[in-house]
C-alpha atoms as a PDB file:
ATOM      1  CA  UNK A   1      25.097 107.956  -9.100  1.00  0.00           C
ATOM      2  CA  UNK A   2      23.259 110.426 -11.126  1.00  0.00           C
ATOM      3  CA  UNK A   3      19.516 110.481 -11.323  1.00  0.00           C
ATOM      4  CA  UNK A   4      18.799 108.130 -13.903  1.00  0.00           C
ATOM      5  CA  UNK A   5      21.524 105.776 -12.743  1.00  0.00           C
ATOM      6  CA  UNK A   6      19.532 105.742  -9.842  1.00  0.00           C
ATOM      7  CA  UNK A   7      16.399 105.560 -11.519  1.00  0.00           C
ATOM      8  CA  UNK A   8      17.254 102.362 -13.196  1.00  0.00           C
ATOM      9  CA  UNK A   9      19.224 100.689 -10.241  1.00  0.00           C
ATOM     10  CA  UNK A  10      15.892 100.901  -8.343  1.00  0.00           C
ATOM     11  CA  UNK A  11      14.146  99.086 -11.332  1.00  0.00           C
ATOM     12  CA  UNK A  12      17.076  96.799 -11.284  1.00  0.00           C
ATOM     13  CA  UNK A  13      17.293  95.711  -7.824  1.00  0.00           C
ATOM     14  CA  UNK A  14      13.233  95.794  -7.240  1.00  0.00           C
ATOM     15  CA  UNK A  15      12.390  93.786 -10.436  1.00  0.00           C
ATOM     16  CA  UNK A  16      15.235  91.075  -9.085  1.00  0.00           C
ATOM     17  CA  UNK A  17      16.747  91.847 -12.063  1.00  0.00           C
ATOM     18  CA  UNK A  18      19.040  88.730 -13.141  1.00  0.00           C
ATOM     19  CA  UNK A  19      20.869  90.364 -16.195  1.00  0.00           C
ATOM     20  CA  UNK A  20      24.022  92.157 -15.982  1.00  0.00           C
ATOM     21  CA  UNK A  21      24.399  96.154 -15.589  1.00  0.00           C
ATOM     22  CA  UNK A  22      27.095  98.187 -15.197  1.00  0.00           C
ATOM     23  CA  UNK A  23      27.089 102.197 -14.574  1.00  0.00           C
ATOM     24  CA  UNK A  24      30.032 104.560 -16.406  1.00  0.00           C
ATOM     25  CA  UNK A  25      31.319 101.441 -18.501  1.00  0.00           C
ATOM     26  CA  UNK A  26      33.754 101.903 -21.046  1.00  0.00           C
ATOM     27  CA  UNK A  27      32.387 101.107 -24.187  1.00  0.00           C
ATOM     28  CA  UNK A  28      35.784 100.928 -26.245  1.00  0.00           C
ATOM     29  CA  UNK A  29      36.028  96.983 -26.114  1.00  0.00           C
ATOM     30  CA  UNK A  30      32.901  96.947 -27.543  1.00  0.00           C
ATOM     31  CA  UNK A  31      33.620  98.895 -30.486  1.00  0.00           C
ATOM     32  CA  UNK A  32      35.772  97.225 -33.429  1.00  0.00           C
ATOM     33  CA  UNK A  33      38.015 100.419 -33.961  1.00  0.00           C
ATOM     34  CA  UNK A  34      39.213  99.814 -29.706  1.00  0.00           C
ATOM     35  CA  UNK A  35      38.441 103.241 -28.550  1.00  0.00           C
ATOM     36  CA  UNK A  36      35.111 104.952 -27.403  1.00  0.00           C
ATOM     37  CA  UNK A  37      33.084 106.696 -24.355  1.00  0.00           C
ATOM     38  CA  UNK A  38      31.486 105.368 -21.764  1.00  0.00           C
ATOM     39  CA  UNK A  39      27.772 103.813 -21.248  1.00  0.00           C
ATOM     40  CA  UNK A  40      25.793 105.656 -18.759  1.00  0.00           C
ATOM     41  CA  UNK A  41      24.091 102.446 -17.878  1.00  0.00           C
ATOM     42  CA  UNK A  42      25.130  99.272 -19.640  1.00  0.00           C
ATOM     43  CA  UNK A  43      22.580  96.511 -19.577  1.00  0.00           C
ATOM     44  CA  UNK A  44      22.923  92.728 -20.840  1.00  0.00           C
ATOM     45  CA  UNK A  45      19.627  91.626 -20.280  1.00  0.00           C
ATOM     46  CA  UNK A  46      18.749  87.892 -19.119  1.00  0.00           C
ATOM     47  CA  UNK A  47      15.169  87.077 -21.351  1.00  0.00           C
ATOM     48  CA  UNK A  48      12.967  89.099 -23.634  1.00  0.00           C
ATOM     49  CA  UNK A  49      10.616  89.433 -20.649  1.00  0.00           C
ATOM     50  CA  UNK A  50      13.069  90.975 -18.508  1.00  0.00           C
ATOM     51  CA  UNK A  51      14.206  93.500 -20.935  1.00  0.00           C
ATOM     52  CA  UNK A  52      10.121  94.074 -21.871  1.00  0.00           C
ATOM     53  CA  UNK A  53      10.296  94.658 -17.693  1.00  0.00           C
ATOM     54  CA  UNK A  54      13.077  97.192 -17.466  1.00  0.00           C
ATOM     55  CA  UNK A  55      11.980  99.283 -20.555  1.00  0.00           C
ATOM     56  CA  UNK A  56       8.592  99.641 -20.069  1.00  0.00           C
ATOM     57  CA  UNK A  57       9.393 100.422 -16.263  1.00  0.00           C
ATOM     58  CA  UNK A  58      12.360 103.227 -16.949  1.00  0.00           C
ATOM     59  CA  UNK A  59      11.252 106.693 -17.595  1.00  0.00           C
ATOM     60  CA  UNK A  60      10.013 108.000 -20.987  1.00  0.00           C
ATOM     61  CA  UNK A  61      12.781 110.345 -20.983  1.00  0.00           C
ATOM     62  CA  UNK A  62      15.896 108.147 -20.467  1.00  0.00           C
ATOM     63  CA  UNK A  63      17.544 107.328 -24.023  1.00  0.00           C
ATOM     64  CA  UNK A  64      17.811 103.832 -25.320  1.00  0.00           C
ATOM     65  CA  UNK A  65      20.766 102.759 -27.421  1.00  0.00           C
ATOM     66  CA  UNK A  66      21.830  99.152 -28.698  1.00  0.00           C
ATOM     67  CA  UNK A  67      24.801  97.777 -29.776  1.00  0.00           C
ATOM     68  CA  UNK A  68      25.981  94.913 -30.915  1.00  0.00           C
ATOM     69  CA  UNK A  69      29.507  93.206 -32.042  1.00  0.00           C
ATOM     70  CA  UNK A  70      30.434  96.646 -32.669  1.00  0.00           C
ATOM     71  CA  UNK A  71      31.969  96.204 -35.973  1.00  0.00           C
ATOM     72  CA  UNK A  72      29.857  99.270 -37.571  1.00  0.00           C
ATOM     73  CA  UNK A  73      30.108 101.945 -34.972  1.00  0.00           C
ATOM     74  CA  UNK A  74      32.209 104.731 -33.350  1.00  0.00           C
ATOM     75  CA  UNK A  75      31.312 105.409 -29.982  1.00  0.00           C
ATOM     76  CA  UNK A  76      32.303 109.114 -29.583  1.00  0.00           C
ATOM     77  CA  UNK A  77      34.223 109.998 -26.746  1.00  0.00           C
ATOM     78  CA  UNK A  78      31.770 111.672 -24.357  1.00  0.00           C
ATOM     79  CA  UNK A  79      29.789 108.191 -24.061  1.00  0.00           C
ATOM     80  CA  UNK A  80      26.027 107.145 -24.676  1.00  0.00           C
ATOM     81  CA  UNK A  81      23.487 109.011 -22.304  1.00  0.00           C
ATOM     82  CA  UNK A  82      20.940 106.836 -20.896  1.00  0.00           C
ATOM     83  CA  UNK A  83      20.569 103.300 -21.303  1.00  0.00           C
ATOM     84  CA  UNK A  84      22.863 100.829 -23.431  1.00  0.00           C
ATOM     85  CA  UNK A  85      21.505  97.690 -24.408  1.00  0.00           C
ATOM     86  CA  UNK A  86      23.929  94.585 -25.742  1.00  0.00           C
ATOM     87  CA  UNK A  87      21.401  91.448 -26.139  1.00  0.00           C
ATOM     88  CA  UNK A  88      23.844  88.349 -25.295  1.00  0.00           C
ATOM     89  CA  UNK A  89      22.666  84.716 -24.951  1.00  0.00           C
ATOM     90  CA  UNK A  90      19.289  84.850 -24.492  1.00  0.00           C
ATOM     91  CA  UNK A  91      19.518  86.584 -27.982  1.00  0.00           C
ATOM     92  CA  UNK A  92      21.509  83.307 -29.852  1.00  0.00           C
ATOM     93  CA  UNK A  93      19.045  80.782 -30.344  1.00  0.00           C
ATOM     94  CA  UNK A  94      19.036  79.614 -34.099  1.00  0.00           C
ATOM     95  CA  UNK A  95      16.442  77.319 -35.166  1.00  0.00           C
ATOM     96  CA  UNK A  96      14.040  76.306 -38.064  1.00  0.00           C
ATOM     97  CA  UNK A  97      10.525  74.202 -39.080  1.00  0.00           C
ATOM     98  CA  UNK A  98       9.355  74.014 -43.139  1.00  0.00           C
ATOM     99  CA  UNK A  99       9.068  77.089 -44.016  1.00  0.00           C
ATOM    100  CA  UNK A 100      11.402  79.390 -42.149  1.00  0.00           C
ATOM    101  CA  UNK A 101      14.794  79.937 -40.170  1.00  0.00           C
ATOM    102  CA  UNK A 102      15.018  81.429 -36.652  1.00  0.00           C
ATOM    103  CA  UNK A 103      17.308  83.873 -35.144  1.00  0.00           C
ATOM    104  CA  UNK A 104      18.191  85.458 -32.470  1.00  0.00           C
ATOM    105  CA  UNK A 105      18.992  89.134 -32.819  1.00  0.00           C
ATOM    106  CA  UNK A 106      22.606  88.524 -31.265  1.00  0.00           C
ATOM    107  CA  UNK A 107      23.796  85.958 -33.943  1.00  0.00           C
ATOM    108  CA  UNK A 108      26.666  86.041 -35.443  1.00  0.00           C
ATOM    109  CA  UNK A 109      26.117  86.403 -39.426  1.00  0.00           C
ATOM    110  CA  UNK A 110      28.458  84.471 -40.052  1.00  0.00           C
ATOM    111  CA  UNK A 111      27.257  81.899 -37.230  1.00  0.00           C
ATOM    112  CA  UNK A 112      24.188  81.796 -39.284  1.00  0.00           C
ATOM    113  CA  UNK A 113      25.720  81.149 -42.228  1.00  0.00           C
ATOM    114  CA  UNK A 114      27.240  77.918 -41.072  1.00  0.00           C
ATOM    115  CA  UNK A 115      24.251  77.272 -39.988  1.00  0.00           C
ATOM    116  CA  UNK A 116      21.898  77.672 -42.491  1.00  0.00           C
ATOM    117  CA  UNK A 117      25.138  75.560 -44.794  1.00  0.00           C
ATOM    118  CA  UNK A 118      24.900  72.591 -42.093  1.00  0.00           C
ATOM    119  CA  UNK A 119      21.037  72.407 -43.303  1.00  0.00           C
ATOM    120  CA  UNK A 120      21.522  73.143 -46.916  1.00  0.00           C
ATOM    121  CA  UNK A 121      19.650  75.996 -46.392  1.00  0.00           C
ATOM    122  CA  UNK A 122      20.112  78.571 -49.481  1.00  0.00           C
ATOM    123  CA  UNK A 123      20.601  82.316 -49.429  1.00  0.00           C
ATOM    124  CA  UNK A 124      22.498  82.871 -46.486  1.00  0.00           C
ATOM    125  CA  UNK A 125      25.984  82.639 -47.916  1.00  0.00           C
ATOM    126  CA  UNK A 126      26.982  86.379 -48.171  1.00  0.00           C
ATOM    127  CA  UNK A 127      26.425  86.459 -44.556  1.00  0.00           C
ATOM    128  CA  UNK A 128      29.638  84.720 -44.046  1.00  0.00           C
ATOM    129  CA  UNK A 129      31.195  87.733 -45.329  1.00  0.00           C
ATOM    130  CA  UNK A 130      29.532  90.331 -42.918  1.00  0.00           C
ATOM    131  CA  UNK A 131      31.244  90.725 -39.244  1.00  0.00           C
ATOM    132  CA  UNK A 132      27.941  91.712 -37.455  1.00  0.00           C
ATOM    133  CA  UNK A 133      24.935  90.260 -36.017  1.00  0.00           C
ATOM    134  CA  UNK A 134      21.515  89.318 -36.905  1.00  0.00           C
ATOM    135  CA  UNK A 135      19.898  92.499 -35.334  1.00  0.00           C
ATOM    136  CA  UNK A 136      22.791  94.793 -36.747  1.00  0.00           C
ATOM    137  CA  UNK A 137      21.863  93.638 -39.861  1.00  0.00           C
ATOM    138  CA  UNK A 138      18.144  93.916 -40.091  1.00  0.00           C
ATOM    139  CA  UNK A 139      18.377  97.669 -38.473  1.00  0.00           C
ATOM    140  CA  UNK A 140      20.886  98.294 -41.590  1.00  0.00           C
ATOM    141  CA  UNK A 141      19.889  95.835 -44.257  1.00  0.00           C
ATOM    142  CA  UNK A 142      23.719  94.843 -43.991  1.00  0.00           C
ATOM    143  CA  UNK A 143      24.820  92.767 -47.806  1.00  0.00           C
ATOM    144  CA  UNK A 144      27.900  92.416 -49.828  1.00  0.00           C
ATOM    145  CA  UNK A 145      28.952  90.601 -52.549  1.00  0.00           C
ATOM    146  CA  UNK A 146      25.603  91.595 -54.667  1.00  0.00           C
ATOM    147  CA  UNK A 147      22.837  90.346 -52.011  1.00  0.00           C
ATOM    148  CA  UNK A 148      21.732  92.078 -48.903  1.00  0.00           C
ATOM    149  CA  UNK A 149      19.568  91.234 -45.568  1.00  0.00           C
ATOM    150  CA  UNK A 150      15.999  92.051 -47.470  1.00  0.00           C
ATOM    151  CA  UNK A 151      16.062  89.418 -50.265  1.00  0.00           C
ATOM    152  CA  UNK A 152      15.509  86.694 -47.089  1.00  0.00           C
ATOM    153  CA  UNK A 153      13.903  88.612 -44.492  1.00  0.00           C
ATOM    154  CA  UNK A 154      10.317  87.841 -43.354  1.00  0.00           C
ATOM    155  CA  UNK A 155       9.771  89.346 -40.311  1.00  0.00           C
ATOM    156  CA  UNK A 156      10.919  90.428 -37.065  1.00  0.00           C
ATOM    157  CA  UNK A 157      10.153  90.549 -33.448  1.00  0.00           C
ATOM    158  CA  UNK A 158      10.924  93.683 -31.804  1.00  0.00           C
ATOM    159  CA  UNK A 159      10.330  95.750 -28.548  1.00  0.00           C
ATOM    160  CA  UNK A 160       9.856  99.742 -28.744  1.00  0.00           C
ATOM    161  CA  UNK A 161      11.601 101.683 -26.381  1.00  0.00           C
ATOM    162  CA  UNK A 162       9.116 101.887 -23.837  1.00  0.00           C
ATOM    163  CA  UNK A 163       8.677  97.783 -24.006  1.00  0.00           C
ATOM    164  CA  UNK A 164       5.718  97.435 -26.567  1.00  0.00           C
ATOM    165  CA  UNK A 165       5.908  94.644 -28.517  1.00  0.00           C
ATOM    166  CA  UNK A 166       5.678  95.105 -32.467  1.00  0.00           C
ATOM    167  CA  UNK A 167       6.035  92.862 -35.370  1.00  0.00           C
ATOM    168  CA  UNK A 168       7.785  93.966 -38.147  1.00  0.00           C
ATOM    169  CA  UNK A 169       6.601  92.392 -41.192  1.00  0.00           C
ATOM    170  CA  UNK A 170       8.553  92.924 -45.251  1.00  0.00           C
ATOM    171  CA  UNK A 171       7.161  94.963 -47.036  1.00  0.00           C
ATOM    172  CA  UNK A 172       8.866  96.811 -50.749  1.00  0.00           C
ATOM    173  CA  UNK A 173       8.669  99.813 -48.392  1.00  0.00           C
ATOM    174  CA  UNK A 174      10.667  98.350 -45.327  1.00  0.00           C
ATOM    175  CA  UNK A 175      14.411  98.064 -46.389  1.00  0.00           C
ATOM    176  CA  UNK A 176      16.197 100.553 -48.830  1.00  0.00           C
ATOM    177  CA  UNK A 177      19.811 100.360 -49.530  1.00  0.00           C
ATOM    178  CA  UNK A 178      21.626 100.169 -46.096  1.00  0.00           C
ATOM    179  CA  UNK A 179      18.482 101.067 -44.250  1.00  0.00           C
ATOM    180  CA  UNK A 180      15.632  99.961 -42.854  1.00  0.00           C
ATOM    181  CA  UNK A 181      12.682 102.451 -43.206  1.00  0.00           C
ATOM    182  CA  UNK A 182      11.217 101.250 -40.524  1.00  0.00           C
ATOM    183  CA  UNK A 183      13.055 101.070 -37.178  1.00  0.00           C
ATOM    184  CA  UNK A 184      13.882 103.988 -35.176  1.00  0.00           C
ATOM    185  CA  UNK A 185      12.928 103.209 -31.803  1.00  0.00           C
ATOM    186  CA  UNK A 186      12.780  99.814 -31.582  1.00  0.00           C
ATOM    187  CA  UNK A 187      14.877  97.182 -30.421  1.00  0.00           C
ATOM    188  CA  UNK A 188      15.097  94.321 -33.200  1.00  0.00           C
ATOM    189  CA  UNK A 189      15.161  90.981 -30.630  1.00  0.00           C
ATOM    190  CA  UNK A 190      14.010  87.880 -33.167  1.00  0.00           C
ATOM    191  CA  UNK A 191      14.349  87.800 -36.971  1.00  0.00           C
ATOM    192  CA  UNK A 192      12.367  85.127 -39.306  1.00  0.00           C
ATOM    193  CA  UNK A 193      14.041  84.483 -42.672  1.00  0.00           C
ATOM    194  CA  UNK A 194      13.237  82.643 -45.580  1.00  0.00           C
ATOM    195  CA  UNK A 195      13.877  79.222 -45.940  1.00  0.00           C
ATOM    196  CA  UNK A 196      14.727  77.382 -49.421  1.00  0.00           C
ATOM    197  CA  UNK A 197      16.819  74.062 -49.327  1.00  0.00           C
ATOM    198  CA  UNK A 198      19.813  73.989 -51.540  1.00  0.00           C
ATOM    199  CA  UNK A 199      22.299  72.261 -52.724  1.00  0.00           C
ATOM    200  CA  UNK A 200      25.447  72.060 -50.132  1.00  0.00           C
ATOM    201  CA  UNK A 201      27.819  71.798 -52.247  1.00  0.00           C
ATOM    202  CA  UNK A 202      26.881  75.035 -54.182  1.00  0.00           C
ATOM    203  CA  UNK A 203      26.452  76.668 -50.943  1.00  0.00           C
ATOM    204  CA  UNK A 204      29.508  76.235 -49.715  1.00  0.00           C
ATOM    205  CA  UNK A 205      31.287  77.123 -53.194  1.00  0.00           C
ATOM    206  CA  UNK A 206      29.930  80.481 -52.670  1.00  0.00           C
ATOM    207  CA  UNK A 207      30.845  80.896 -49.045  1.00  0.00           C
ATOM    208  CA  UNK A 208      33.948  79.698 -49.666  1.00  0.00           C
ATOM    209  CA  UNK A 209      34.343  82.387 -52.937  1.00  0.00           C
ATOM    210  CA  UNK A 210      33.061  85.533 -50.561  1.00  0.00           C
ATOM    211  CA  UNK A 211      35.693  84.661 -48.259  1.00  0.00           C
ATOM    212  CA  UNK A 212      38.404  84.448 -50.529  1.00  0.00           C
ATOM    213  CA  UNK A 213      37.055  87.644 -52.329  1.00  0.00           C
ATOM    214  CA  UNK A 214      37.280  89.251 -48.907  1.00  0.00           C
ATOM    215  CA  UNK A 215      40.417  88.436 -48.049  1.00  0.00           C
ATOM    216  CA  UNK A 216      41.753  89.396 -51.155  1.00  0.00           C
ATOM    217  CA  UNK A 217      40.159  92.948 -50.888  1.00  0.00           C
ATOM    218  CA  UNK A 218      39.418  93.677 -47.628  1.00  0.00           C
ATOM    219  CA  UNK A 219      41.966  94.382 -44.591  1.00  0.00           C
ATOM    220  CA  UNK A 220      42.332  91.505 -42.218  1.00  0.00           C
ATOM    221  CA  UNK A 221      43.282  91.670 -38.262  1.00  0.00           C
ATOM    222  CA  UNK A 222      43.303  95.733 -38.223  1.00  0.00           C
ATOM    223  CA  UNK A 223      41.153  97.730 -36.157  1.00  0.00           C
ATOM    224  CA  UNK A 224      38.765  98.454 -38.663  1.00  0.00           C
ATOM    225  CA  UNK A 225      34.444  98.513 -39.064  1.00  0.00           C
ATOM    226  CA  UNK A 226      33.956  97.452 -42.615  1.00  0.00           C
ATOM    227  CA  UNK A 227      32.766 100.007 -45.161  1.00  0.00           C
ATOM    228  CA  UNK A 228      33.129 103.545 -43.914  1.00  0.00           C
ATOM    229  CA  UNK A 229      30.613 105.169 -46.597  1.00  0.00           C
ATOM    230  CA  UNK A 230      27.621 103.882 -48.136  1.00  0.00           C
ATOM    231  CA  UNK A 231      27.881 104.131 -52.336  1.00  0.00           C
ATOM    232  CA  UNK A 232      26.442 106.576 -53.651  1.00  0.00           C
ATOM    233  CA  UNK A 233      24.486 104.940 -56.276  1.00  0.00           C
ATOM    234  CA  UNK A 234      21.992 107.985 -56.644  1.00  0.00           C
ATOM    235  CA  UNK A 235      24.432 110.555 -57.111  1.00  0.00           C
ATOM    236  CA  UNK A 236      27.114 108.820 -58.998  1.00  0.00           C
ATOM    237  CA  UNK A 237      28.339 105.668 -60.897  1.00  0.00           C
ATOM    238  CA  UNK A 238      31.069 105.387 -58.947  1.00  0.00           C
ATOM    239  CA  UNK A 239      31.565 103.586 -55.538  1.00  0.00           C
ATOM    240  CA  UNK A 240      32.584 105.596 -52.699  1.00  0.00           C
ATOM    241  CA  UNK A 241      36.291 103.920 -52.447  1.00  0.00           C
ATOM    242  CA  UNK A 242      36.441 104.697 -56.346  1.00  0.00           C
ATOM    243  CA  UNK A 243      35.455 108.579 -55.159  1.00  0.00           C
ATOM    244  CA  UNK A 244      37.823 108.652 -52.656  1.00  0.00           C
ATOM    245  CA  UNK A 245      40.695 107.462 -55.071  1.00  0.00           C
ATOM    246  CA  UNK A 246      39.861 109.748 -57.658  1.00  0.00           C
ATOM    247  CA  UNK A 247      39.493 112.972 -55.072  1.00  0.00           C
ATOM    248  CA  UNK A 248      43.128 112.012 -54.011  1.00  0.00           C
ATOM    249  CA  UNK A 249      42.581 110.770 -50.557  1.00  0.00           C
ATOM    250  CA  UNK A 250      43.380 107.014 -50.659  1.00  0.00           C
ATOM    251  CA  UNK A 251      46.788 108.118 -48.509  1.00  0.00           C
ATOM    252  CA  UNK A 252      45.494 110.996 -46.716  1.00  0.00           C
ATOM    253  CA  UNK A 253      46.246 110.503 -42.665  1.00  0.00           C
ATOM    254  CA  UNK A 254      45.215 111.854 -39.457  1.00  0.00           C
ATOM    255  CA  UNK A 255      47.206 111.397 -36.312  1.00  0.00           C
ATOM    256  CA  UNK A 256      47.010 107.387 -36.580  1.00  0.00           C
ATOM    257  CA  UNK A 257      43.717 107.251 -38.284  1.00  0.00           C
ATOM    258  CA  UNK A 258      43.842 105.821 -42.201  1.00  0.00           C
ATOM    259  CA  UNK A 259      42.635 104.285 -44.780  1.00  0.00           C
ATOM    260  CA  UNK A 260      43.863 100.590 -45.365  1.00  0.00           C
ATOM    261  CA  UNK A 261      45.637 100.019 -48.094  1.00  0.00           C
ATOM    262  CA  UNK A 262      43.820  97.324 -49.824  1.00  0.00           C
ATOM    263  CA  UNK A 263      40.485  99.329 -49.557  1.00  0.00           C
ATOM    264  CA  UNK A 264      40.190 103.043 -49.934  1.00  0.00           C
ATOM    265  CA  UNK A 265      36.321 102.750 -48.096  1.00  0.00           C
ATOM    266  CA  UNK A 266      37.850 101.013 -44.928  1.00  0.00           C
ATOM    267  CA  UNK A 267      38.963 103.117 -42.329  1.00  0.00           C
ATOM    268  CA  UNK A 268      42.160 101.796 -40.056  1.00  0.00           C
ATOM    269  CA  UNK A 269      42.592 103.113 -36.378  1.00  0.00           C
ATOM    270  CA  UNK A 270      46.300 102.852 -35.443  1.00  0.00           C
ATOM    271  CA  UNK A 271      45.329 105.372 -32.149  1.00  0.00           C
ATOM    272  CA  UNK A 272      44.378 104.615 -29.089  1.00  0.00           C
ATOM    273  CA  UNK A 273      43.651 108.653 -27.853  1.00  0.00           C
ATOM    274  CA  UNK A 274      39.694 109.441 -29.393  1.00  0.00           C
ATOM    275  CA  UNK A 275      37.263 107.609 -31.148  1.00  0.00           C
ATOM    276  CA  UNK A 276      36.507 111.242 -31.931  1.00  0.00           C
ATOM    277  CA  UNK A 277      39.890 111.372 -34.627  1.00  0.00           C
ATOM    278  CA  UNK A 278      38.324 108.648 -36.724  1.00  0.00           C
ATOM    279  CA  UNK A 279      34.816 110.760 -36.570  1.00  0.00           C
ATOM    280  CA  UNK A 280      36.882 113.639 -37.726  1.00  0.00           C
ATOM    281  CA  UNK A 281      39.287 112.121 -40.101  1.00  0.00           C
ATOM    282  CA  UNK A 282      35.737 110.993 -42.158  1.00  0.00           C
ATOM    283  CA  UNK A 283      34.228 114.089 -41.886  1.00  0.00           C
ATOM    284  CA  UNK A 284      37.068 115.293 -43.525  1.00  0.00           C
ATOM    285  CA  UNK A 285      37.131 113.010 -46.292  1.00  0.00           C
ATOM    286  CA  UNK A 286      33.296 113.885 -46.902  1.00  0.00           C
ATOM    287  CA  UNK A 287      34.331 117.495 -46.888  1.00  0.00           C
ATOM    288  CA  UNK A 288      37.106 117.504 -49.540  1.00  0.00           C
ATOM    289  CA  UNK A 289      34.703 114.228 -51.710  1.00  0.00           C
ATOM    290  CA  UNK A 290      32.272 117.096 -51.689  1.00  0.00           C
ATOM    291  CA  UNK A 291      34.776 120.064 -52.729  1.00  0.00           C
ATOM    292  CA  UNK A 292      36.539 117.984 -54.879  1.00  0.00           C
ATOM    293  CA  UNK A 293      33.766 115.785 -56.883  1.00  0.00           C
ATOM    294  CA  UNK A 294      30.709 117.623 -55.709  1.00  0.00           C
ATOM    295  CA  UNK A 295      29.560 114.420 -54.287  1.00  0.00           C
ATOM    296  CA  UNK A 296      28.239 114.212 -50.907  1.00  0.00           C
ATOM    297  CA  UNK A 297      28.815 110.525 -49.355  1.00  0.00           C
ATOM    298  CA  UNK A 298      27.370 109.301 -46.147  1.00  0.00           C
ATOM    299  CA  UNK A 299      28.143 107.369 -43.791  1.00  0.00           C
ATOM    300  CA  UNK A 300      27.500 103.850 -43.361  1.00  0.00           C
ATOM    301  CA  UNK A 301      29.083 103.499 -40.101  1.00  0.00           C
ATOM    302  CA  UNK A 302      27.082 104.346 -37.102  1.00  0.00           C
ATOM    303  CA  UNK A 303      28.282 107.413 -34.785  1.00  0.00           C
ATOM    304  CA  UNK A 304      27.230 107.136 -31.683  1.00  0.00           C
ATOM    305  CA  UNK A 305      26.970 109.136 -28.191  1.00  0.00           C
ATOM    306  CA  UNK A 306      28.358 112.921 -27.366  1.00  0.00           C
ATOM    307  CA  UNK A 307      31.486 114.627 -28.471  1.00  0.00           C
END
């Protein structure tokens, strides 16, 4: 054990800790794309107290990452440093009262979707079409299909990365397009959303339309993590799959790493070698967007950890 394995372990074992933790855990599993480092510490913790315990306990210095399904990241192939966080059960409660809808940072989007369509609850259908959780999509204002997390979102519970508690309320300032302004060091651990009752019927016609939208355009049972670049609405009236077409890149291909070939934005990992390939195969699609177009896209994909 290194020094802040054992730093933690004593916190672990003294506190009686009851959630799991693992030390040098391969991350790849928990990535969508099947490849990736390891965690330096790996912690699933039991209750919102216990993980207010161990962070406020661990030293200042010791980095804090979270992850969730893993359908937006790459986790580089040197591994995370410090402490990984995954929030499991404890993290899935989904509930409501008159004016608002509960959950649990480690819902499923689309969990909440059904959810929210079992109590003709309005609003929530384009989460059907996003394969990430509740957290994952507050920390990026996650949308498709024209609406996105901030045209529901109230507030949310969160811990900062020494265990203080903080409520993050909506403001016009909070979210910006896939971003939130606001989070940086915080752990997103309860999220209240709107609540408007709807018709059922309606609702599920539009679930049932993002679906088949998403099917139609967007690869299925590949290991893939959604939209590699975010549009770059700013800069250009073009979507970034549109940019990539036009520069000429829609077949370009580095040893096993590709774009599908319904969707010129979605990268497709054929490799199992690096999670560092896919890293470099869209750094090199920024670099010739950027020679090409003279547009500079970013990504939407979270990189994570050390070369």
């Amino acid at each position: 054990m290194n020094e802040n394995q054992q730093i933690l372990n004593e916190i672990f074992l003294r506190n009686k800790v009851k959630g799991k933790y693992k030390f040098d855990y391969n991350l790849s599993k928990h990535s969508w794309f099947g490849v990736g480092g390891n965690a330096e510490i790996f912690y699933i913790p039991s209750s919102f107290d216990e993980l207010q315990l161990v962070l406020t306990a661990k030293a200042e210095d010791i980095d804090v990452s979270v992850i969730g399904l893993g359908s937006n990241i790459i986790i580089r192939d040197g591994g995370i440093a410090g402490l990984v966080i995954r929030l499991g059960n404890e993290f899935s409660n989904i509930y409501h009262d008159k004016n608002m809808v509960f959950a649990g940072a480690a819902v499923q989007d689309k969990i909440l979707s059904k959810y929210c369509l079992k109590n003709s609850i309005i609003g929530f259908e384009f989460y059907s079409g996003i394969p990430g959780s509740v957290g994952g999509a507050t920390c990026m204002n996650a949308g498709c299909f024209g609406s996105e997390t901030k045209d529901i979102f109230i507030k949310a519970k969160c811990l900062s990365n020494q265990g203080e508690p903080i409520e993050m309320n909506y403001s016009e300032e909070l979210f910006s397009y896939r971003k939130n302004n606001f989070l940086d060091k915080h752990i997103v651990c309860e999220v209240q959303f709107n609540k408007e009752i709807g018709d059922p019927l309606i609702i599920n016609k539009r679930i049932v339309e993002i679906n088949d939208q998403r099917k139609e355009t967007q690869p299925q049972k590949v290991m893939t993590a959604g939209s590699t670049f975010k549009n770059p609405f700013d800069r250009s009236e073009l979507k970034a799959w549109q940019l990539i077409d036009k520069a000429g890149l829609r077949e370009y291909e580095l040893n096993g790493v590709s774009f599908s070939e319904k969707h010129a934005n979605f990268i497709v990992n054929r490799q199992k070698d690096s999670a560092n390939l896919i890293e470099d195969f869209g750094e090199n699609i920024k670099k010739e967007v950027k020679s090409r177009l003279g547009i500079e896209l970013e990504w939407e994909i979270k990189i994570l950890g050390n070369r």
